[in-house]
C-alpha atoms as a PDB file:
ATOM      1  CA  UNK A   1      93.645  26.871 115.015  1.00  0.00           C
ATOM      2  CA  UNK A   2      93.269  30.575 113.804  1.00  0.00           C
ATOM      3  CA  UNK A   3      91.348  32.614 115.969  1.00  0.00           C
ATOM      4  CA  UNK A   4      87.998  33.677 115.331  1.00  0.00           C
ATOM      5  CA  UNK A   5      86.279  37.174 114.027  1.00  0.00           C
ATOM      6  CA  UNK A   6      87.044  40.279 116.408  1.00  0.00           C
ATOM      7  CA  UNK A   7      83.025  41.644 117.402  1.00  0.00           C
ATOM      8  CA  UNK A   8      82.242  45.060 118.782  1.00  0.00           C
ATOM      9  CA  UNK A   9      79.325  46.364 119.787  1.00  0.00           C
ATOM     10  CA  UNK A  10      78.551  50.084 118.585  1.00  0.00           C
ATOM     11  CA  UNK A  11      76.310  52.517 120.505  1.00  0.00           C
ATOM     12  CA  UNK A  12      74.682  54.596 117.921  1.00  0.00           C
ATOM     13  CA  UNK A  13      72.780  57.425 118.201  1.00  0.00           C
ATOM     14  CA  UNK A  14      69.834  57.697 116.046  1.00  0.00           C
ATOM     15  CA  UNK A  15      68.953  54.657 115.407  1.00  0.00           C
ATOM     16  CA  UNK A  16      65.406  54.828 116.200  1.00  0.00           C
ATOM     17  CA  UNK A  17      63.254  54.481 112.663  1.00  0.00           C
ATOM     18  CA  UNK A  18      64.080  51.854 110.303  1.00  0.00           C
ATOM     19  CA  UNK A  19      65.542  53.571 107.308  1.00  0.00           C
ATOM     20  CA  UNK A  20      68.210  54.721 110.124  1.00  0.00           C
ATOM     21  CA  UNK A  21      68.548  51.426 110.951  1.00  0.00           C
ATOM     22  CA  UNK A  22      69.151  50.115 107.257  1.00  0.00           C
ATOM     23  CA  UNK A  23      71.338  52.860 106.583  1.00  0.00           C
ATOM     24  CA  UNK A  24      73.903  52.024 109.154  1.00  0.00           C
ATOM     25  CA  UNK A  25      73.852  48.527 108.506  1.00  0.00           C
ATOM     26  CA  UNK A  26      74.379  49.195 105.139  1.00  0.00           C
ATOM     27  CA  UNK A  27      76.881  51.485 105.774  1.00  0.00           C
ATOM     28  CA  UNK A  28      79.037  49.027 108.234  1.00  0.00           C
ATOM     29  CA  UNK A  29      78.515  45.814 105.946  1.00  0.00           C
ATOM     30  CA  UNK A  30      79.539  48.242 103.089  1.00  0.00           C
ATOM     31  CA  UNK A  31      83.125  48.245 104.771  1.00  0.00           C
ATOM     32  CA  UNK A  32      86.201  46.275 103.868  1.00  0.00           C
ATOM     33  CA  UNK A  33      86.850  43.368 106.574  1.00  0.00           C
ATOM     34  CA  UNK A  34      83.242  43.633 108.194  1.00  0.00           C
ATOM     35  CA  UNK A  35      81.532  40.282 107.773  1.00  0.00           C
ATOM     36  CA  UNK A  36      78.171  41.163 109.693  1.00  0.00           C
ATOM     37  CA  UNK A  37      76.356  44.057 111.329  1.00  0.00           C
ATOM     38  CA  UNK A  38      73.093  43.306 112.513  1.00  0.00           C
ATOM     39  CA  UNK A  39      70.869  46.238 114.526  1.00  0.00           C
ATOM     40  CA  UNK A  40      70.616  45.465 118.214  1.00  0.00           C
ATOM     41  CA  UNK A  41      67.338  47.434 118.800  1.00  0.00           C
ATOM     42  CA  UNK A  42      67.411  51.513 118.818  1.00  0.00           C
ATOM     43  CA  UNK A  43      70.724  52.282 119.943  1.00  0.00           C
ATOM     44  CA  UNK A  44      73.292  49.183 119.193  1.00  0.00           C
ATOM     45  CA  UNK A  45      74.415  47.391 116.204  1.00  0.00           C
ATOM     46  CA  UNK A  46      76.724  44.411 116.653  1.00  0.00           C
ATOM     47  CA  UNK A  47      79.479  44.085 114.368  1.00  0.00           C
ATOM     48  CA  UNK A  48      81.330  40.904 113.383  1.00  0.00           C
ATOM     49  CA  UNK A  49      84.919  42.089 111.339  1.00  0.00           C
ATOM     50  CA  UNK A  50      88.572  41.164 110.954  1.00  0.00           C
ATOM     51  CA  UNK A  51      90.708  42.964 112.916  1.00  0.00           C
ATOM     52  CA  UNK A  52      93.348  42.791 110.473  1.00  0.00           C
ATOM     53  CA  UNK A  53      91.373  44.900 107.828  1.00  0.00           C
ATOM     54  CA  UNK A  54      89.563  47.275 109.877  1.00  0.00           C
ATOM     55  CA  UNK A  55      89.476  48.921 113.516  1.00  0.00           C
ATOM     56  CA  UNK A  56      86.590  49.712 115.750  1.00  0.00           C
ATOM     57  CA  UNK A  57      87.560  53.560 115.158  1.00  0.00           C
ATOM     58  CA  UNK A  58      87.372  52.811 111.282  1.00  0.00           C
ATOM     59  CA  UNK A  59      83.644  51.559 112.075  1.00  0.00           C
ATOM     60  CA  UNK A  60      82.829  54.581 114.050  1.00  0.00           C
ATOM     61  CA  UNK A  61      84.476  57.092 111.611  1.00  0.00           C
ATOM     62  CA  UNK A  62      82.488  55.806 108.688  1.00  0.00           C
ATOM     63  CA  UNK A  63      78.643  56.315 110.791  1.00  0.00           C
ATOM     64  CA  UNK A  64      80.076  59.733 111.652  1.00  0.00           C
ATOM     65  CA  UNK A  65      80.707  60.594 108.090  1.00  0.00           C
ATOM     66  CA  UNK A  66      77.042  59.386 107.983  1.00  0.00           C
ATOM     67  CA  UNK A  67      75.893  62.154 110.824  1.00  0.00           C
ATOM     68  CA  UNK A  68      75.768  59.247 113.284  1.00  0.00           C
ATOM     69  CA  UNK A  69      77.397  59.532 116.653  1.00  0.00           C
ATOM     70  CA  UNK A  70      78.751  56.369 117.615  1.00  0.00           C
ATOM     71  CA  UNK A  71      80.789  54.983 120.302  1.00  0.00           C
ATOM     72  CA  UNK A  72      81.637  51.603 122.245  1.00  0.00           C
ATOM     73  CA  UNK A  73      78.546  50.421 123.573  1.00  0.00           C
END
């Protein structure tokens, strides 16, 4: 049995008004090895990925290329 998807949950600053909202999600689904990001009301967005593609500091590094400080949440 292979184990499942890695998940993180991002603390992101900014994410108050939809079209911030859609552009993050966009932005994180937009990235090899994520399979989900879904917005966890203003300030987290959980993120279902394979930890084999991508890294947590991958995730955050792309929203900071956006202008969006992000962190572990």
């Amino acid at each position: 049995m292979s184990p499942g998807p890695d998940r993180a949950v991002l603390a992101v600053r900014g994410l108050d008004t939809d079209a911030a909202r859609t552009k993050v999600v966009a932005t994180l689904r937009g990235v090899a090895g994520v399979a989900s990001a879904d917005a966890q009301g203003d300030d987290q967005v959980l993120v279902t990925y394979d930890g084999g593609e991508v890294t947590v500091m991958d995730l955050i590094r792309a929203l900071r290329k956006l202008g969006f400080l992000a962190g572990m949440g």
